[in-house]
Every structure is written in C-alpha cells, then in structure tokens.
PDB file of N, CA and C in Angstrom:
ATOM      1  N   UNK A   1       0.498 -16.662 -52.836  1.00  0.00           N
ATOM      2  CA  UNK A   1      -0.799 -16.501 -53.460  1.00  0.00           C
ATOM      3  C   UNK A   1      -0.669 -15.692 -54.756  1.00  0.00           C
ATOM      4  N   UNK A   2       0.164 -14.601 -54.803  1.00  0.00           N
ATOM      5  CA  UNK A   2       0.202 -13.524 -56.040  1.00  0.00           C
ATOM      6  C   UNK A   2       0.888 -14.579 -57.053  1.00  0.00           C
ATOM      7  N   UNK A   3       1.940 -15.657 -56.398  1.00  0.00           N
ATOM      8  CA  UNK A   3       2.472 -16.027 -57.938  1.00  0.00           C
ATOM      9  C   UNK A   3       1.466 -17.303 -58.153  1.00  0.00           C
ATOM     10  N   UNK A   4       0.606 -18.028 -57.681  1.00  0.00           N
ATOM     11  CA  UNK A   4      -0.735 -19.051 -58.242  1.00  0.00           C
ATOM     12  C   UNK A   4      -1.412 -17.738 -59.148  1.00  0.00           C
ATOM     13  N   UNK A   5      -1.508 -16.408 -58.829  1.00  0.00           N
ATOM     14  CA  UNK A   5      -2.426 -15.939 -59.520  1.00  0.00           C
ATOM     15  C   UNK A   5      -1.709 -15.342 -61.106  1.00  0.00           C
ATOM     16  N   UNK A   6      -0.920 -15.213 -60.669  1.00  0.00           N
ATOM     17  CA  UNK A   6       0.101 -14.425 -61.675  1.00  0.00           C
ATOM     18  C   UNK A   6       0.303 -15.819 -62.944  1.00  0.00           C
ATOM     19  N   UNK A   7       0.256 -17.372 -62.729  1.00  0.00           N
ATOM     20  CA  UNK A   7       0.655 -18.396 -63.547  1.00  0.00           C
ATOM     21  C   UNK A   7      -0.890 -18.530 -63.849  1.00  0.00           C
ATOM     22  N   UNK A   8      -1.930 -18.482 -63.580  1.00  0.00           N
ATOM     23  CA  UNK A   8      -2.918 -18.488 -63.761  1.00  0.00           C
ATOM     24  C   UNK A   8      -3.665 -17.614 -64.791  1.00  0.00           C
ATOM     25  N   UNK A   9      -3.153 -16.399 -64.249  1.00  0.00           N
ATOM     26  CA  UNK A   9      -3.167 -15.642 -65.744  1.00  0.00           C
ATOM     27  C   UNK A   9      -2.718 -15.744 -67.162  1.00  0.00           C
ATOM     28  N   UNK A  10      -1.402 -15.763 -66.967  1.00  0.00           N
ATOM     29  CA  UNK A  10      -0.295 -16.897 -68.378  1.00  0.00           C
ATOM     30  C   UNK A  10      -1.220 -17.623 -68.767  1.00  0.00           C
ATOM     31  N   UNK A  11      -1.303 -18.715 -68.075  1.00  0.00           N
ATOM     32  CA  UNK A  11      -2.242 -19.754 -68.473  1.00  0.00           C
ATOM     33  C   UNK A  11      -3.391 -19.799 -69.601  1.00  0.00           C
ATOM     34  N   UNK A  12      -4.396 -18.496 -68.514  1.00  0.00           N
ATOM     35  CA  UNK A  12      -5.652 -18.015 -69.537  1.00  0.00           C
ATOM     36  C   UNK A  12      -5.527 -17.587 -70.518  1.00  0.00           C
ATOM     37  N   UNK A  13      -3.797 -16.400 -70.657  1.00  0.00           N
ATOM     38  CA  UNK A  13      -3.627 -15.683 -71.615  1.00  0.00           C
ATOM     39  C   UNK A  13      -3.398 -16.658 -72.809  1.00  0.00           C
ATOM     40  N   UNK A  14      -2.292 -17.649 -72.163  1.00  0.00           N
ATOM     41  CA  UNK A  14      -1.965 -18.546 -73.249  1.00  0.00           C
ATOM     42  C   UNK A  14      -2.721 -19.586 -73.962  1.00  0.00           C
ATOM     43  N   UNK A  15      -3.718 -19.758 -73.370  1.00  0.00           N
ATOM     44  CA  UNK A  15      -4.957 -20.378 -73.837  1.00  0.00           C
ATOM     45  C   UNK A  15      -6.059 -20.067 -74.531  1.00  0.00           C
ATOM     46  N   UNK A  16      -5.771 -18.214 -74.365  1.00  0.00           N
ATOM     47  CA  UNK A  16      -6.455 -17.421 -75.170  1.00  0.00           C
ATOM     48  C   UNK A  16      -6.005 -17.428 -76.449  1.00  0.00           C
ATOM     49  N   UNK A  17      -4.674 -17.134 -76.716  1.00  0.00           N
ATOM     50  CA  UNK A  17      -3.687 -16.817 -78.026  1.00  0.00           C
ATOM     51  C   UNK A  17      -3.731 -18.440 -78.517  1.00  0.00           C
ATOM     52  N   UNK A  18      -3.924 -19.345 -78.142  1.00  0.00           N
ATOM     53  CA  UNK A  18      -3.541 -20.512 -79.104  1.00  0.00           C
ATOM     54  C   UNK A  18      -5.107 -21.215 -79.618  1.00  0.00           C
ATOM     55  N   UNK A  19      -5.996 -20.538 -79.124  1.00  0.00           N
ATOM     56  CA  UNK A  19      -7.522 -20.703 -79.910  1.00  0.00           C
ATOM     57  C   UNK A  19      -7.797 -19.658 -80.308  1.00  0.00           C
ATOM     58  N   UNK A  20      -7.913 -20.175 -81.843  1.00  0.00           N
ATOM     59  CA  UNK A  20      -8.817 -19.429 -82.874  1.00  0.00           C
ATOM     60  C   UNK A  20      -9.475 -20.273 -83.709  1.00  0.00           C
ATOM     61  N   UNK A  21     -10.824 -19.875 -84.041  1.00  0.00           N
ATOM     62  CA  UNK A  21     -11.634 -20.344 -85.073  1.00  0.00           C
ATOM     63  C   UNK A  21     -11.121 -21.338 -86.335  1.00  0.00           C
ATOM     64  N   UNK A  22     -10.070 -21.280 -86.331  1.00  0.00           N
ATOM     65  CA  UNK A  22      -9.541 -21.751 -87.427  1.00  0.00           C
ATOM     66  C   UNK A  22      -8.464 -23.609 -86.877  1.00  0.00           C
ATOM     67  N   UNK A  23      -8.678 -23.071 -85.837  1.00  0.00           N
ATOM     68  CA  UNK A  23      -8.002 -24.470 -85.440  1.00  0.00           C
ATOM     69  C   UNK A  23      -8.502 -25.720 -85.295  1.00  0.00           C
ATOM     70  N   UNK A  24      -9.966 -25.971 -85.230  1.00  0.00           N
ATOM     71  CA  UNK A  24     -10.559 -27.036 -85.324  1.00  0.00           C
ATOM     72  C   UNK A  24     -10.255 -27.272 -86.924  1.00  0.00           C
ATOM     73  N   UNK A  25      -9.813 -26.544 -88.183  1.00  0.00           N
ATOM     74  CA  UNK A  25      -9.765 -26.866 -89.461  1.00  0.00           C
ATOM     75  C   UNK A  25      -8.254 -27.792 -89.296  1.00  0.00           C
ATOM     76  N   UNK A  26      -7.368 -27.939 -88.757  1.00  0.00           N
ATOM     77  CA  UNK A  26      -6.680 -28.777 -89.013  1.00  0.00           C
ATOM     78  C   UNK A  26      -5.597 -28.801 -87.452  1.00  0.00           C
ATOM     79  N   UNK A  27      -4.490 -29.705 -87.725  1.00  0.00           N
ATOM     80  CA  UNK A  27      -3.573 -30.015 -86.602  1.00  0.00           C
ATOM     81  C   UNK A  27      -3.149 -28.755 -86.442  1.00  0.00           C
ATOM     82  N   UNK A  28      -2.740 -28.047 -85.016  1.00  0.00           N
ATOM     83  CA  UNK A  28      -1.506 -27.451 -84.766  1.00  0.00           C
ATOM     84  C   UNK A  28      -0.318 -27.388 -85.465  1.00  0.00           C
ATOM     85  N   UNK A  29       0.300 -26.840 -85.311  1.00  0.00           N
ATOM     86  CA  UNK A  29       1.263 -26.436 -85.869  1.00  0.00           C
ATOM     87  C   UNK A  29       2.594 -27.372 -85.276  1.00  0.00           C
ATOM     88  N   UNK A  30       2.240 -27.331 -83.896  1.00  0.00           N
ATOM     89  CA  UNK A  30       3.452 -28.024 -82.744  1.00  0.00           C
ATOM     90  C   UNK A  30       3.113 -29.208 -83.173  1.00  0.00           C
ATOM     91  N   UNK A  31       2.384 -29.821 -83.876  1.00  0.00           N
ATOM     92  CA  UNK A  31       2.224 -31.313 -84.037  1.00  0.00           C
ATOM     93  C   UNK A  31       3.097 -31.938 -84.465  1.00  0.00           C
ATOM     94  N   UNK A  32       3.853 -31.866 -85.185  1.00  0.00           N
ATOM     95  CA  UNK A  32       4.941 -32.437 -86.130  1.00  0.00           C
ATOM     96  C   UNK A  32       6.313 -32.336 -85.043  1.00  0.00           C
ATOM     97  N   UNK A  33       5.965 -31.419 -83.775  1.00  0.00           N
ATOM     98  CA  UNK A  33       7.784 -31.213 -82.691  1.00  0.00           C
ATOM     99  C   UNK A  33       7.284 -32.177 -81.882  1.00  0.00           C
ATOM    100  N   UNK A  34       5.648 -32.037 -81.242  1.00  0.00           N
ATOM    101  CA  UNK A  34       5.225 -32.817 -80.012  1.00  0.00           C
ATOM    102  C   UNK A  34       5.874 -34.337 -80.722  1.00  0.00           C
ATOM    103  N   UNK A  35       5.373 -34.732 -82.120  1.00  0.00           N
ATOM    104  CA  UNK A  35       5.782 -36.276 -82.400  1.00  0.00           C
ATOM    105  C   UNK A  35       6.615 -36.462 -82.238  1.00  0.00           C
ATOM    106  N   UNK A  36       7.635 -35.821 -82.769  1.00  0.00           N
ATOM    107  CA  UNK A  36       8.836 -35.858 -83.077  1.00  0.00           C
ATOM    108  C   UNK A  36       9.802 -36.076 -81.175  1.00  0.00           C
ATOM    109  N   UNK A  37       9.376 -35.208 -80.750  1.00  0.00           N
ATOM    110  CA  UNK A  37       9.745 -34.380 -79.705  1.00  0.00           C
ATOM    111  C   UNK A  37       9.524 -36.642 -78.796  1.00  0.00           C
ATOM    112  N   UNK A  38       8.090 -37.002 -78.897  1.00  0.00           N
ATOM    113  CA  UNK A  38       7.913 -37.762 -78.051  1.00  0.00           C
ATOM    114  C   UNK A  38       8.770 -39.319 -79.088  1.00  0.00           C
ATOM    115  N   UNK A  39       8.706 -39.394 -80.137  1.00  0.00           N
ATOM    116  CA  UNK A  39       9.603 -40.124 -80.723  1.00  0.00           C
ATOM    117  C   UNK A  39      10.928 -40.674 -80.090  1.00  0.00           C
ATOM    118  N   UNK A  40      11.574 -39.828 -79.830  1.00  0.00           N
ATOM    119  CA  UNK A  40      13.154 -39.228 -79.546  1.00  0.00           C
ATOM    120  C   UNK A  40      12.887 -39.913 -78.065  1.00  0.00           C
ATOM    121  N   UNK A  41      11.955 -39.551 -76.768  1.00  0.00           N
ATOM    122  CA  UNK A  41      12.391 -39.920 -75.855  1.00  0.00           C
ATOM    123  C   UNK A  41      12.152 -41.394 -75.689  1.00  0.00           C
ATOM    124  N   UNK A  42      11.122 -41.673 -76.432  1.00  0.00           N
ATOM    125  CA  UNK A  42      10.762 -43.004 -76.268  1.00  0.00           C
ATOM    126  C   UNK A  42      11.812 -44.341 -76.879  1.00  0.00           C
ATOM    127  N   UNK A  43      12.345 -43.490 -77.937  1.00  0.00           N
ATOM    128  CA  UNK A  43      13.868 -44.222 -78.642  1.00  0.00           C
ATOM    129  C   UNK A  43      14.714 -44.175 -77.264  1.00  0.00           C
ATOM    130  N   UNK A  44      14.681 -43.087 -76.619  1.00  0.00           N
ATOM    131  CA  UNK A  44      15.797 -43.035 -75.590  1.00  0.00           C
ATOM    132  C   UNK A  44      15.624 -43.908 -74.452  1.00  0.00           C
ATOM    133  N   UNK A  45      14.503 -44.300 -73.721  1.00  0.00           N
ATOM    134  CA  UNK A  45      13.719 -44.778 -72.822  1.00  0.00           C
ATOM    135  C   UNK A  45      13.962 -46.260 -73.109  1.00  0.00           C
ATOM    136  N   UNK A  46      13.780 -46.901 -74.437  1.00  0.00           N
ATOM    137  CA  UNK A  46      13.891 -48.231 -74.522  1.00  0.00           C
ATOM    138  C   UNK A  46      15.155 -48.553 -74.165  1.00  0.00           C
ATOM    139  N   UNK A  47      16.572 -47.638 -74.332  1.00  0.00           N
ATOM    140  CA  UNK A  47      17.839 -48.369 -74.116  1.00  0.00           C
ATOM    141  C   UNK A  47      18.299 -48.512 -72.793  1.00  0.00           C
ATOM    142  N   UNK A  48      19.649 -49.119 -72.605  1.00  0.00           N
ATOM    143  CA  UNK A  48      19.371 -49.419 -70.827  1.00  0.00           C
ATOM    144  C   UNK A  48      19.781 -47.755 -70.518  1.00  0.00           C
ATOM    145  N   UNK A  49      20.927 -47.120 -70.995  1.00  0.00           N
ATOM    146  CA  UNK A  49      21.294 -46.050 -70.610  1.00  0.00           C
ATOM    147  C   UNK A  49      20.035 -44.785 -70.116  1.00  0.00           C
ATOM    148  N   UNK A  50      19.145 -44.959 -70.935  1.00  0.00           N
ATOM    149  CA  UNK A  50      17.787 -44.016 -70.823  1.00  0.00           C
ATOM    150  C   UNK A  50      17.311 -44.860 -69.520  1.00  0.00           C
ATOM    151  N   UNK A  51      16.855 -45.854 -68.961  1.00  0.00           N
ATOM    152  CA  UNK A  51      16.159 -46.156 -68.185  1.00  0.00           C
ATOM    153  C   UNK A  51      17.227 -45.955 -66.942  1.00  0.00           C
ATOM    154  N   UNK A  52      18.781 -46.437 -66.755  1.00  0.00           N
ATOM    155  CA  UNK A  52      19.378 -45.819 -65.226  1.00  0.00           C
ATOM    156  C   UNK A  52      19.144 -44.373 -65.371  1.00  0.00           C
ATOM    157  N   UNK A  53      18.686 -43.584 -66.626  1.00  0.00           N
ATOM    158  CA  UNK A  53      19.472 -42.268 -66.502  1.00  0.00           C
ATOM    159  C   UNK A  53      17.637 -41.611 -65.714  1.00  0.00           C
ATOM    160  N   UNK A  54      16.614 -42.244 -65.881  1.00  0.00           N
ATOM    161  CA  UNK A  54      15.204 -42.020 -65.713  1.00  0.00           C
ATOM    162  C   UNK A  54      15.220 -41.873 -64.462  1.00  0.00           C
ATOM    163  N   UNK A  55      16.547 -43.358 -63.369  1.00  0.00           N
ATOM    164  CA  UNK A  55      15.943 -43.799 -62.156  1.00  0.00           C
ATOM    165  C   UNK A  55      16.669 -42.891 -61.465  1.00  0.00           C
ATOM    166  N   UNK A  56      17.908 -42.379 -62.101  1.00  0.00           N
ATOM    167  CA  UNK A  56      18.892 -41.926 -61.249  1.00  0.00           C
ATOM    168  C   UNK A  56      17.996 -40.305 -61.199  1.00  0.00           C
ATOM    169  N   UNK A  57      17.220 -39.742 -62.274  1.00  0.00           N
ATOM    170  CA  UNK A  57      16.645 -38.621 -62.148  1.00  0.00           C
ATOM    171  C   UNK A  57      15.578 -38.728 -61.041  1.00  0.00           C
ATOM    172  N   UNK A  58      14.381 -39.460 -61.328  1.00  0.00           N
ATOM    173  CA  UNK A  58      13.901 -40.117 -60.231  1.00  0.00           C
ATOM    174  C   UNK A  58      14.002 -40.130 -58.651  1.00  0.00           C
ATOM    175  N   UNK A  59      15.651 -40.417 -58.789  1.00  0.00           N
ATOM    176  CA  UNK A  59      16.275 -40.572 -57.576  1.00  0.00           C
ATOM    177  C   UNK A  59      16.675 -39.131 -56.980  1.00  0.00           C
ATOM    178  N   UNK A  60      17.490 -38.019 -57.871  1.00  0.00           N
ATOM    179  CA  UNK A  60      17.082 -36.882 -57.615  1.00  0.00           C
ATOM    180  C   UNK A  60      16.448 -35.952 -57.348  1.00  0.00           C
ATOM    181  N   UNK A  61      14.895 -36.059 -57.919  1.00  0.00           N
ATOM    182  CA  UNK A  61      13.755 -35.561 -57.405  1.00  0.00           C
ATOM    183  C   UNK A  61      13.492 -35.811 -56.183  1.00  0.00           C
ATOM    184  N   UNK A  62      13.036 -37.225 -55.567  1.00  0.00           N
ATOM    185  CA  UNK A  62      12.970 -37.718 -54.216  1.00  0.00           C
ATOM    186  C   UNK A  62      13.623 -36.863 -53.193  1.00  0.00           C
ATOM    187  N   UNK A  63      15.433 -37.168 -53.665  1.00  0.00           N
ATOM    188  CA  UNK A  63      15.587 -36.053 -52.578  1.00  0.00           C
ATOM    189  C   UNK A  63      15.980 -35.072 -52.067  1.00  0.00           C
ATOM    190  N   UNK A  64      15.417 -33.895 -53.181  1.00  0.00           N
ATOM    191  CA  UNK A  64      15.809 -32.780 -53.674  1.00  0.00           C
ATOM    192  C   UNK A  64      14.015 -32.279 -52.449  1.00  0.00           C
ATOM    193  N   UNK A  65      12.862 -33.447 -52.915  1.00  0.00           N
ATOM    194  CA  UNK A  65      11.724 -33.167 -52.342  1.00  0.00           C
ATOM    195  C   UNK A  65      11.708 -33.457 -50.700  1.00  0.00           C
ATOM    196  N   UNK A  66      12.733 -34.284 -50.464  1.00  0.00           N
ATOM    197  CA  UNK A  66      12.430 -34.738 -48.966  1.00  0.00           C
ATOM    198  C   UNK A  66      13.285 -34.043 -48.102  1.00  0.00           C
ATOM    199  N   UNK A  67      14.290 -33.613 -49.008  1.00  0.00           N
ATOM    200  CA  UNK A  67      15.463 -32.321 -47.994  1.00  0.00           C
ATOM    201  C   UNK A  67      14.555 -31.075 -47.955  1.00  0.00           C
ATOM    202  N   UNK A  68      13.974 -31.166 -48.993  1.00  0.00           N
ATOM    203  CA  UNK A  68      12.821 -29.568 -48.822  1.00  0.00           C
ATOM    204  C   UNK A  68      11.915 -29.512 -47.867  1.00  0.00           C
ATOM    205  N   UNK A  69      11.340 -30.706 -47.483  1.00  0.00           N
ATOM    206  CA  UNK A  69      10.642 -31.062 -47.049  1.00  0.00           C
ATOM    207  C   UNK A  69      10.725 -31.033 -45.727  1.00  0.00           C
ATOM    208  N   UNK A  70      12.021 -31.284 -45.182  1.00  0.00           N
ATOM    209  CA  UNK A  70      12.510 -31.672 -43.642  1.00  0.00           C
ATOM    210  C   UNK A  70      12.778 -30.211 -43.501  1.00  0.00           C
ATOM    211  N   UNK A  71      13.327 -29.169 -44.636  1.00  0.00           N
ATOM    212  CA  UNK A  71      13.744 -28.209 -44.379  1.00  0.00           C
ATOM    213  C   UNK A  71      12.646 -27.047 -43.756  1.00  0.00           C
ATOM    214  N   UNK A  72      11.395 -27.430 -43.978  1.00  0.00           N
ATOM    215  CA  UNK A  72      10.229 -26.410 -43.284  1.00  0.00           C
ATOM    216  C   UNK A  72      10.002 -26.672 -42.227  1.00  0.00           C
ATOM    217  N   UNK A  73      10.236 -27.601 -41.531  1.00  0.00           N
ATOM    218  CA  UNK A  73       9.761 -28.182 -40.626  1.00  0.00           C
ATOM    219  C   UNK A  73      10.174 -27.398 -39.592  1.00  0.00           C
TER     220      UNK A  73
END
C-alpha cells in the first residue's frame, strides 16, 4: 500500500512540475525525442528481426508472469 502511495505522489508531483501556464503556448519540449524516439521503433518493428525480437520479448513476459504467478500460490 505505502509504495501505490509513494508512486502516486511522483506522479502528482510530476504532473505538477510539467504544467505551467505557458505550455498551452506551444509543443513540449520532449516533442521532437517522443517523434523521434517513436520513429526509430517503428523503423525497427517493420523488419523481420524487430518483429521475432517483439515475440520472443512477448514470450518472456508471459513467463516471467506465469512463474510469478504459480509462485504465490
């Protein structure tokens, strides 16, 4: 419960610090990395290497989640 509250705070804080009055006057600043940033994966994503490398991650999550999973039990 303390760490939902503790990321929750961050959150507000960080949501506090990145609005100011002045930001409806134009883009962010991160605008030009987010493009850039989503550019790059989507170049990566179209080739075959990006898409096994998506499934095989994919495939890691699953069962990284289902060993965790069995593990509470």
């Amino acid at each position: 419960m303390r760490t939902r509250t503790l990321f929750l705070a961050a959150v507000l804080v960080a949501a506090a610090l990145a609005w100011s009055p002045d930001a409806c006057a134009g883009p962010p600043l991160a605008t030009a990395y987010v493009e850039e940033f989503k550019e790059y994966w989507h170049g990566a994503f179209r080739k075959q290497n990006g898409i096994v490398l998506s499934v095989v991650g994919l495939g890691v999550v699953s069962v990284l989640i289902i060993t965790r999973s069995k593990a509470k039990k």
